[in-house]
Protein backbone atom coordinates (compact mmCIF):
# COMPACT_ATOMS: atom_id res chain seq x y z
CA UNK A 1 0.00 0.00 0.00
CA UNK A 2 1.26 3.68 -0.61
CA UNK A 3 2.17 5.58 2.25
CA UNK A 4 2.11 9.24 2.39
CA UNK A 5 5.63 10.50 3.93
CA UNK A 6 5.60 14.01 5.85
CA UNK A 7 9.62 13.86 5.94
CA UNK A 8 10.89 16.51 3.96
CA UNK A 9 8.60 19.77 4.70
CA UNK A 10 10.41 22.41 2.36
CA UNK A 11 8.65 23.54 -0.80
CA UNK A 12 9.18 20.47 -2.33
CA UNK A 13 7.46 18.23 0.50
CA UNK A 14 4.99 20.49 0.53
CA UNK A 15 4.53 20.39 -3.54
CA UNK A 16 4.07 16.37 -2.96
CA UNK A 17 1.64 16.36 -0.43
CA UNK A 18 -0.46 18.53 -2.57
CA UNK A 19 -0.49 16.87 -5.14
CA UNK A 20 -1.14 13.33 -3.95
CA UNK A 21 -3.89 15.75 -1.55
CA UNK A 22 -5.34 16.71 -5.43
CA UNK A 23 -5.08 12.76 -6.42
CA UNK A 24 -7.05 11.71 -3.44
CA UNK A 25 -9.59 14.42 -3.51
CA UNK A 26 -10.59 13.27 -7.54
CA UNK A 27 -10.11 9.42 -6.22
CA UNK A 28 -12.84 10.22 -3.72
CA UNK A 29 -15.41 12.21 -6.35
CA UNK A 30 -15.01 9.32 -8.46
CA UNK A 31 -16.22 7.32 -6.05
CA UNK A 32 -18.66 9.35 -4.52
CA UNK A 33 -20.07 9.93 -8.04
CA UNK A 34 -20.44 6.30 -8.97
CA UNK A 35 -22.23 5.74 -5.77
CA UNK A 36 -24.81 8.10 -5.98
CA UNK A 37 -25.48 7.00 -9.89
CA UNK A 38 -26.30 4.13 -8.42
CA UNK A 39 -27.91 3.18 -4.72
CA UNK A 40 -30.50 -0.01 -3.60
CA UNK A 41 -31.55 -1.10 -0.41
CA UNK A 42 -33.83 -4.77 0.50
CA UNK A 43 -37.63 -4.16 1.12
CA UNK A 44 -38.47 -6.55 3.56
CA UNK A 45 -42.04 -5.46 4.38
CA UNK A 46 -44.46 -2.78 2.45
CA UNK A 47 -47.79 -1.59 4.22
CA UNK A 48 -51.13 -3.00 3.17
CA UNK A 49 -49.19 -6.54 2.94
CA UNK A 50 -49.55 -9.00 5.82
CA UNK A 51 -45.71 -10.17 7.65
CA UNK A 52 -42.77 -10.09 6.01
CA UNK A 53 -42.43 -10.34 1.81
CA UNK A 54 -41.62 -14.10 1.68
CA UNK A 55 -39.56 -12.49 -1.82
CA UNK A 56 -36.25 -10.19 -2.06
CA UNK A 57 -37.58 -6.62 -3.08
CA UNK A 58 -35.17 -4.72 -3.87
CA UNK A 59 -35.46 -0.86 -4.58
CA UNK A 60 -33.61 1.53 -6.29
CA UNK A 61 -32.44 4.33 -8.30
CA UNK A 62 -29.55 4.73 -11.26
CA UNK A 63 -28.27 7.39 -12.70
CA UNK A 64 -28.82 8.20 -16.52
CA UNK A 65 -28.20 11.18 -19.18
CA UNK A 66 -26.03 11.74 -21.61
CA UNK A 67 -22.57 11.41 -20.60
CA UNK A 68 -21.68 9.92 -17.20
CA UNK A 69 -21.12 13.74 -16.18
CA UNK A 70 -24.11 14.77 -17.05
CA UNK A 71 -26.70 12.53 -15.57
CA UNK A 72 -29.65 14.38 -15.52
CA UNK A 73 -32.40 12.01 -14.71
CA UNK A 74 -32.48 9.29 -11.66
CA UNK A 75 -34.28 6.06 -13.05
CA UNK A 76 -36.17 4.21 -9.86
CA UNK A 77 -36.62 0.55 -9.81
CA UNK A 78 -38.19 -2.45 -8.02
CA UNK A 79 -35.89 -5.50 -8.54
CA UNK A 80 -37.57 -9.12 -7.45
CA UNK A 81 -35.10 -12.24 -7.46
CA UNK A 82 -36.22 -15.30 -8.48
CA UNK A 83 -38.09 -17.65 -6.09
CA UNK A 84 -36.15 -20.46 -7.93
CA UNK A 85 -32.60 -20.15 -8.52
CA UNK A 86 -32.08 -16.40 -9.14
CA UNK A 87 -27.86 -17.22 -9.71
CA UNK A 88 -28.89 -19.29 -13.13
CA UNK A 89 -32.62 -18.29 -13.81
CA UNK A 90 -33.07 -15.38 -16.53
CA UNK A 91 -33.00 -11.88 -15.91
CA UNK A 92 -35.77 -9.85 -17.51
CA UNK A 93 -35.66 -5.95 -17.88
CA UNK A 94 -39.43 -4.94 -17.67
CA UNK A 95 -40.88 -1.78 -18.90
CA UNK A 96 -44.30 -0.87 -18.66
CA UNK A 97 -46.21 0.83 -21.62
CA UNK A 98 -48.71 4.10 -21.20
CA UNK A 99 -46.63 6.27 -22.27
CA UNK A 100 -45.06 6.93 -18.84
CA UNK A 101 -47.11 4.42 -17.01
CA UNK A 102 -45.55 3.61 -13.47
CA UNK A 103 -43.81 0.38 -13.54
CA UNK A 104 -45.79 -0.48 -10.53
CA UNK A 105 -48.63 -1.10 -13.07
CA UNK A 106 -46.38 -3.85 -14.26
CA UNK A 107 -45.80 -5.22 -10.85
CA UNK A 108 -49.28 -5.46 -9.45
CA UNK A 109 -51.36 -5.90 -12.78
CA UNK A 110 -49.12 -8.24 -14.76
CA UNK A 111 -46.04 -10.24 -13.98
CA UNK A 112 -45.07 -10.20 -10.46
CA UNK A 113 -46.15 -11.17 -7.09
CA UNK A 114 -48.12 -8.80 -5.66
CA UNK A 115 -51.72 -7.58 -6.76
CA UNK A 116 -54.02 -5.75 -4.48
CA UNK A 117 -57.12 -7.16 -2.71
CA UNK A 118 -59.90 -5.25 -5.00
CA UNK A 119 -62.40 -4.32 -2.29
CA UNK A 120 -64.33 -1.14 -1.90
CA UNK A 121 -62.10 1.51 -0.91
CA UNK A 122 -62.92 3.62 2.50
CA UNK A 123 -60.02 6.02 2.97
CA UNK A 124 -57.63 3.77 4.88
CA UNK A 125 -54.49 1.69 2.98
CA UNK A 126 -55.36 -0.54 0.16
CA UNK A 127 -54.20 -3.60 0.94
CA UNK A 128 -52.00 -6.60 -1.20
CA UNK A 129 -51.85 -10.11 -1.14
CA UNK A 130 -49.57 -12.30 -3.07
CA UNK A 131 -50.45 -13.75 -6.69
CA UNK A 132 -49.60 -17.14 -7.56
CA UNK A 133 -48.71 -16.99 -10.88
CA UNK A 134 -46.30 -14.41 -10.88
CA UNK A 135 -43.25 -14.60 -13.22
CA UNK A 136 -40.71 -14.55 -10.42
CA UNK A 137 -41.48 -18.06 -10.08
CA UNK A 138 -39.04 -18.59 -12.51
CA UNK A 139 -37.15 -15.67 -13.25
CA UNK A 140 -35.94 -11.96 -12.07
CA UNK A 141 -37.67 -8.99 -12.92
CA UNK A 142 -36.49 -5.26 -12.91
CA UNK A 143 -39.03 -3.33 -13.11
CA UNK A 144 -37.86 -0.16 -14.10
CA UNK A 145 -39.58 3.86 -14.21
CA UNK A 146 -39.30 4.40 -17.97
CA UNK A 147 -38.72 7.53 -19.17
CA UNK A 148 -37.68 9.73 -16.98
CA UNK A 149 -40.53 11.13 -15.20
CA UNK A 150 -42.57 7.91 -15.04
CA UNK A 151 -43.54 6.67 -11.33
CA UNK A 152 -41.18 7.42 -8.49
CA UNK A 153 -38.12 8.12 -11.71
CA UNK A 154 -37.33 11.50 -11.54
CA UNK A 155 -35.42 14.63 -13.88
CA UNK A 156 -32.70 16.87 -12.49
CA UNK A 157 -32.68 19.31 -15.50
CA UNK A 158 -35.47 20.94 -18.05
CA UNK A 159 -33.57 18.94 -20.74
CA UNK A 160 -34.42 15.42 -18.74
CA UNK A 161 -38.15 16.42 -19.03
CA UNK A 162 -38.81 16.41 -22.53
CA UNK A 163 -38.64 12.34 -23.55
CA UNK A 164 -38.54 10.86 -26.87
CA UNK A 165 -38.04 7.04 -27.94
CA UNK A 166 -34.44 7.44 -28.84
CA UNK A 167 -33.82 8.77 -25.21
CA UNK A 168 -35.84 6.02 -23.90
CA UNK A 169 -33.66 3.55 -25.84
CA UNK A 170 -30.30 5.47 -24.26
CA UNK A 171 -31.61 5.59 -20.90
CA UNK A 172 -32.70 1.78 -21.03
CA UNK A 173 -29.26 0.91 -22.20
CA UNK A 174 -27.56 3.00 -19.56
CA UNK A 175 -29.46 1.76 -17.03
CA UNK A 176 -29.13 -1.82 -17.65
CA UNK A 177 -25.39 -1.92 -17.98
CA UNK A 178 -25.06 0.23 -14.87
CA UNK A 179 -27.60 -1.71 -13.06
CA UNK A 180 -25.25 -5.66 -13.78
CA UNK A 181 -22.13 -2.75 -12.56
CA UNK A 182 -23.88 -2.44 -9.30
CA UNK A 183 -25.01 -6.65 -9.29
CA UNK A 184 -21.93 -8.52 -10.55
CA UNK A 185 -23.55 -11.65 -9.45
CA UNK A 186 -26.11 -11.03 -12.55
CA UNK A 187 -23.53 -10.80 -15.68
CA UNK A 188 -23.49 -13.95 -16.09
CA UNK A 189 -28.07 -15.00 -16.35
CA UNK A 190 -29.48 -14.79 -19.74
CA UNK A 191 -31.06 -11.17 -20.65
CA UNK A 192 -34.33 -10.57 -21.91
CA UNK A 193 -36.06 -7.23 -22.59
CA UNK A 194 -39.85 -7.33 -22.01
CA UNK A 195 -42.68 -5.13 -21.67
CA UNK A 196 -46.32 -4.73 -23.04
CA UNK A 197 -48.33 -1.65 -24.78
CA UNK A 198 -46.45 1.20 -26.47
CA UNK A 199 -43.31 0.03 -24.92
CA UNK A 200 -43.60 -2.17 -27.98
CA UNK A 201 -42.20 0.72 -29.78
CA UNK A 202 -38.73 1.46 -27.85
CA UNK A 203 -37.95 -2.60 -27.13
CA UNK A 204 -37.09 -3.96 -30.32
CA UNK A 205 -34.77 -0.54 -30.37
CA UNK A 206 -33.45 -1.00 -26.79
CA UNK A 207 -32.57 -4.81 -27.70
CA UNK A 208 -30.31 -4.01 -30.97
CA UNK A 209 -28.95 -0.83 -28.57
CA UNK A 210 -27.26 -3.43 -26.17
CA UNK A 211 -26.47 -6.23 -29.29
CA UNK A 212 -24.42 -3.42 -31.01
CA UNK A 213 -22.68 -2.37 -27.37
CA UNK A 214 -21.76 -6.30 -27.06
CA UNK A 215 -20.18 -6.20 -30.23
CA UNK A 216 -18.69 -2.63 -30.03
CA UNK A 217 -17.09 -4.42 -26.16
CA UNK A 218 -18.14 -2.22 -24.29
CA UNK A 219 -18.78 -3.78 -20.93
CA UNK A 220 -20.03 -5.46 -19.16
CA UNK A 221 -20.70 -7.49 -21.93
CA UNK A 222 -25.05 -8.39 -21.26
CA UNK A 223 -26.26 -11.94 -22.00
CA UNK A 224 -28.81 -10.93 -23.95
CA UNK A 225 -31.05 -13.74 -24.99
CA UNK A 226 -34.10 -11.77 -26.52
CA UNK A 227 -37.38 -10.32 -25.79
CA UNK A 228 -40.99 -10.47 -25.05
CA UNK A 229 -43.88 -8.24 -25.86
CA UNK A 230 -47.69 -8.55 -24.59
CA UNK A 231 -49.86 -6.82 -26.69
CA UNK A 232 -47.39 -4.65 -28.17
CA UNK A 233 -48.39 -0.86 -29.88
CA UNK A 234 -45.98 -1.27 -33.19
CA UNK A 235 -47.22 1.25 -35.20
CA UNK A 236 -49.28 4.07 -35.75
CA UNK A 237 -51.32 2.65 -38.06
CA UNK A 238 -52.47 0.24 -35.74
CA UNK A 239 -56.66 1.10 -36.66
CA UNK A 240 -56.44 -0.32 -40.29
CA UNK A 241 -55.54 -3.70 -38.33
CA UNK A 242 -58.45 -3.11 -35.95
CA UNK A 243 -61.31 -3.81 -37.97
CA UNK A 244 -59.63 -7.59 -38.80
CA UNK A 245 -58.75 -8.15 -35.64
CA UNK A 246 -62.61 -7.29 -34.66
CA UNK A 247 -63.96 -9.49 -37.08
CA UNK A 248 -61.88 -12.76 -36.23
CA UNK A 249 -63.27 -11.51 -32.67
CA UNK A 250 -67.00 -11.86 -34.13
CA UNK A 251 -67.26 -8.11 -32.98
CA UNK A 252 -68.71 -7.26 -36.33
CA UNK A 253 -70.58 -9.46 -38.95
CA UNK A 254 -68.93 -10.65 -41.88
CA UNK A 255 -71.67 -8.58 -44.10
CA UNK A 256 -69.86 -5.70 -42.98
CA UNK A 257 -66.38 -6.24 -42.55
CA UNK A 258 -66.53 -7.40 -46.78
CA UNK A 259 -68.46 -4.35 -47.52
CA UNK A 260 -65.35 -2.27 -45.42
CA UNK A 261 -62.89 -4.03 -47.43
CA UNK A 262 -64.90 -3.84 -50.98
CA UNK A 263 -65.48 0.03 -50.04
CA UNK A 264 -62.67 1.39 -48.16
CA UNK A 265 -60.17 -1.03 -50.05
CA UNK A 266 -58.15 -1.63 -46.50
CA UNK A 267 -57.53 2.12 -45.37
CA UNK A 268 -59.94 2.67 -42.36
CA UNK A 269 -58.10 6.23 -40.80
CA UNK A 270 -57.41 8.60 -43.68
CA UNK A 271 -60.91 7.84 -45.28
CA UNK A 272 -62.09 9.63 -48.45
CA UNK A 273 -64.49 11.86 -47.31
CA UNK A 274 -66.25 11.53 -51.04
CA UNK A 275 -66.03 8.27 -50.86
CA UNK A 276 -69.70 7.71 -49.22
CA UNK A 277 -70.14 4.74 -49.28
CA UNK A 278 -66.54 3.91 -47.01
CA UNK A 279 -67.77 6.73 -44.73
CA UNK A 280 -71.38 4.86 -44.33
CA UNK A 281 -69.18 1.71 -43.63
CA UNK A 282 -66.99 3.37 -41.21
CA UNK A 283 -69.91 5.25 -39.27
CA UNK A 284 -71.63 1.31 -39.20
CA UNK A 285 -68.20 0.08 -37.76
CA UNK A 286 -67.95 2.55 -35.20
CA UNK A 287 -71.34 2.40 -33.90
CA UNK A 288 -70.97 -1.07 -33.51
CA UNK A 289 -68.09 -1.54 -31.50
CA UNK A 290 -68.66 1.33 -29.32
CA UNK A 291 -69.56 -0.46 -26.24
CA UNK A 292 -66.63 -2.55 -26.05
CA UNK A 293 -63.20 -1.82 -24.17
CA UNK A 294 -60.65 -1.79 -26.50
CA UNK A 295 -58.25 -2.39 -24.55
CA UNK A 296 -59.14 -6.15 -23.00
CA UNK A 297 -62.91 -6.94 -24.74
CA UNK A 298 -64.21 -9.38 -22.68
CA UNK A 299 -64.08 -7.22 -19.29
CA UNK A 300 -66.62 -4.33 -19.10
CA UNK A 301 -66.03 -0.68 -20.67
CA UNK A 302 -65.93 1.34 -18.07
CA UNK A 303 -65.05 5.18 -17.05
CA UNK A 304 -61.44 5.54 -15.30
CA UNK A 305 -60.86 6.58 -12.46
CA UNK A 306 -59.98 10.14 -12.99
CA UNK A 307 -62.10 12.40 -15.92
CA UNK A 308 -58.49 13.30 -17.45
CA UNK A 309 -56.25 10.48 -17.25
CA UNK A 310 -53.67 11.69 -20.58
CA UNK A 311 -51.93 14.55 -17.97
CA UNK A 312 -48.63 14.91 -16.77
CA UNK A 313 -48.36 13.65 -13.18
CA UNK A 314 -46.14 16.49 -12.10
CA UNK A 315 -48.59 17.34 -9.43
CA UNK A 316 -49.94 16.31 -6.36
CA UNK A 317 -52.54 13.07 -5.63
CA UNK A 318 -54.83 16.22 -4.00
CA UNK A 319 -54.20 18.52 -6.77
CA UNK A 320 -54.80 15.61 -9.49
CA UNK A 321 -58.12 14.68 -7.55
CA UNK A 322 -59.42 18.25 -7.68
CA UNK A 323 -58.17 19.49 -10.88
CA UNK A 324 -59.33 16.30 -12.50
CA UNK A 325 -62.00 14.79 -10.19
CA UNK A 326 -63.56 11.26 -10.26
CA UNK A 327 -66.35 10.80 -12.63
CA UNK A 328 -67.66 8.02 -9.68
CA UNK A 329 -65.89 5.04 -8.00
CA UNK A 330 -65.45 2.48 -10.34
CA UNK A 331 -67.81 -0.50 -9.53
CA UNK A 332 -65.96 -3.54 -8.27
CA UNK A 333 -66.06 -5.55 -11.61
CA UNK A 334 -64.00 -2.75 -14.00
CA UNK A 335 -60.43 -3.39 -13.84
CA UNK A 336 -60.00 0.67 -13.54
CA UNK A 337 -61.10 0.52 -9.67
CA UNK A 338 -57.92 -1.69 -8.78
CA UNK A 339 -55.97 1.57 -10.41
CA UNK A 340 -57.47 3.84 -8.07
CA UNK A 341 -56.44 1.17 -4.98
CA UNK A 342 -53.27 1.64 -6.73
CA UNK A 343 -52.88 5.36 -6.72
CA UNK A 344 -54.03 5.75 -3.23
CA UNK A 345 -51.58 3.20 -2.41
CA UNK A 346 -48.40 4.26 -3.96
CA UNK A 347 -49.06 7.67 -2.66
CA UNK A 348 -48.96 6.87 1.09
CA UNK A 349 -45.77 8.61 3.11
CA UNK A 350 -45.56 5.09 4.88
CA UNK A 351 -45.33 3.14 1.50
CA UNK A 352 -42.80 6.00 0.32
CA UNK A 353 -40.36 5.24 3.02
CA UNK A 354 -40.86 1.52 2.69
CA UNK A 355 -39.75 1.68 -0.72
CA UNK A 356 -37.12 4.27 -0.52
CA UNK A 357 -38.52 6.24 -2.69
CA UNK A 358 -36.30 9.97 -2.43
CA UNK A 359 -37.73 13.15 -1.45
CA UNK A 360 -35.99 14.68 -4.58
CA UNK A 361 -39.21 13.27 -6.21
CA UNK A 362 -42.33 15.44 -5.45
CA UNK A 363 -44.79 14.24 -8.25
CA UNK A 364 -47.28 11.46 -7.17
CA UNK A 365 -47.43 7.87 -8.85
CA UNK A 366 -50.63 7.14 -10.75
CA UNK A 367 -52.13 4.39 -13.23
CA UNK A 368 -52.54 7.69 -15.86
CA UNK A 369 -49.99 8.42 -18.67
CA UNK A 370 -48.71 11.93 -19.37
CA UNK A 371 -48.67 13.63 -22.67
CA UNK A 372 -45.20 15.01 -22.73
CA UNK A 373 -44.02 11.56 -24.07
CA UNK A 374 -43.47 12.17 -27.55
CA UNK A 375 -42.90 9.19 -29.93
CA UNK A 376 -41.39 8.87 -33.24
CA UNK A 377 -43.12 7.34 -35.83
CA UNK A 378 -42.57 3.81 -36.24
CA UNK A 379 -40.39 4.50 -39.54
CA UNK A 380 -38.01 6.52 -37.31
CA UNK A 381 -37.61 3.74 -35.08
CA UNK A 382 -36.59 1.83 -36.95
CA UNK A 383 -33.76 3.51 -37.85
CA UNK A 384 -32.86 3.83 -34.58
């Protein structure tokens, strides 16, 4: 080991000392840098959830932006080892669609353990119970707060604020390798990418991102296996598909969906406005599939929980609840009333400090989206 020597204290000494006093002083903001890019602590309880999580939770934030000295957003995750063999089972990066929907939603409404108990909500903590068929059965799940801005993820500058798909793709990257930095003991488990909804746009992106840094060496070097998508948005375009998909459904009658195709000859959005009889067609469609919720059509279509849900959630729970108040409590049967159990929930000081989350972060979690996400077109994507 070096050891400083005080020996000689003329000019030149003195010169030394400063020096290695300069060396140690940009040693120690290295360090002190790399530590707060990244920082994770276990969750070993979480309020509303009877005893102890019989799962590691583990919360956390990394740093992203564009150059390692300019990190200008703080990415939050919850990170859930496998109940099997989480040294050899995969590793799968999940990130939740919206735009900007928490990755929470992910959590409690699709893959992992935990969902909440959907009973009638009085005022007091919404509470969780565990869900057998989670995926950390067999693998590990990140679930991270992409973009910047989404759930308890955060932006340090103006620049941070304003998202696109190709930041979404850098920050992903970023995070990832940063992330296996921070958990060595993960290099090694196959990688997947997965997600559902419009993150079906930035995956495929995020995926070649991380091939091309494997083969560029930069490091660590990610086992990436593939991906997985659940009902993926993968183009904007996505309506001329709609009216197929809603006749192999037997949403509409086969008298209709021939006369759509004979009239409209397969473009159902940028319709001919002289072209009456695709218009009659299109009115016909519309009318007839207007009861049904698009987004799951054998569950009930039913209001959500807040009149505005495509806002920004840089404010407040109150402030969102009065600027934006609920229409009326979702009845028991419409998936939308286990969102509001959500919200409530994730907005608790006690669940907060359970998960860590930093007072840096002001805005509350919700189950809305937020219209400052801008996304490319699918063309520009692709060229991503």
């Amino acid at each position: 080991m070096a050891q400083l020597s005080l020996r000689n204290c003329g000019s030149g000494g003195r010169s030394s000392l400063s020096q290695v006093l300069i060396v140690f002083a940009l040693v120690l903001e290295i360090i002190c840098s790399f530590q707060l890019s990244t920082s994770h602590s276990i969750v070993q309880s979480l309020p509303g959830f009877q005893g102890p999580l019989p799962f590691v939770l583990e919360t956390g934030y990394v740093g992203v932006g564009e150059t390692e000295e300019e990190q200008d957003g703080e990415v939050f995750y919850y990170f859930i080892h496998s109940e099997n063999n989480p040294k050899e089972d995969p590793l799968l990066l999940w990130l939740t669609g919206g735009p900007g929907c928490s990755a929470l939603s992910g959590l409690v409404f699709e893959v992992g353990p935990l969902s909440f108990i959907n009973e009638e909500y009085n005022g007091s903590l919404p509470n969780l119970v565990l869900k057998p068929q989670s995926w950390t059965k067999v693998s590990s799940v990140i679930f991270v707060d992409l973009p910047v801005g989404a759930g308890f993820s955060y932006a340090k500058t103006e620049r941070a604020v304003h998202q696109s798909t190709r930041k979404v793709v850098q920050d992903a990257h970023q995070f990832i390798r940063k992330w296996l930095v921070d958990h060595p003991e993960f290099q090694s488990n196959e990688v997947y990418i997965a997600g559902d909804s419009v993150s079906g746009l930035p995956i495929p992106a995020i995926v070649e991102e991380i091939s091309n840094g494997n083969e560029g060496g930069v490091k660590p070097h990610i086992n990436l296996q593939g991906y997985l998508l659940g009902n993926p948005f993968t183009t904007f375009i996505e309506d001329n598909y709609a009216v197929a998909f809603n006749h192999g459904m037997g949403l509409i009658s086969d008298e209709l969906y021939e006369s759509l195709n004979r009239n409209c000859k397969g473009e159902f959005i940028n319709v001919n406005p002289g072209n009456k009889a695709c218009v009659r067609d299109m009115e016909s469609y519309k009318e007839t599939i207007s009861g049904i919720y698009v987004c799951h059509i054998l569950e009930p279509n039913c209001e959500f929980a807040l009149r505005n849900p495509w806002r920004r959630r840089s404010l407040t729970l109150t402030d969102q609840l009065h600027k934006f108040p609920i229409l009326a409590v979702p009845p028991l049967s419409c998936r939308s009333h286990a969102y509001l159990l959500c919200t409530y929930w994730a907005n608790f000081e006690d669940v907060r400090k359970a998960l860590n989350v930093r007072k840096e972060n002001g805005s509350a979690v919700t189950m809305t989206y937020f219209t400052s996400m801008i996304f490319e077109t699918a063309s520009n994507i692709m060229k991503i």
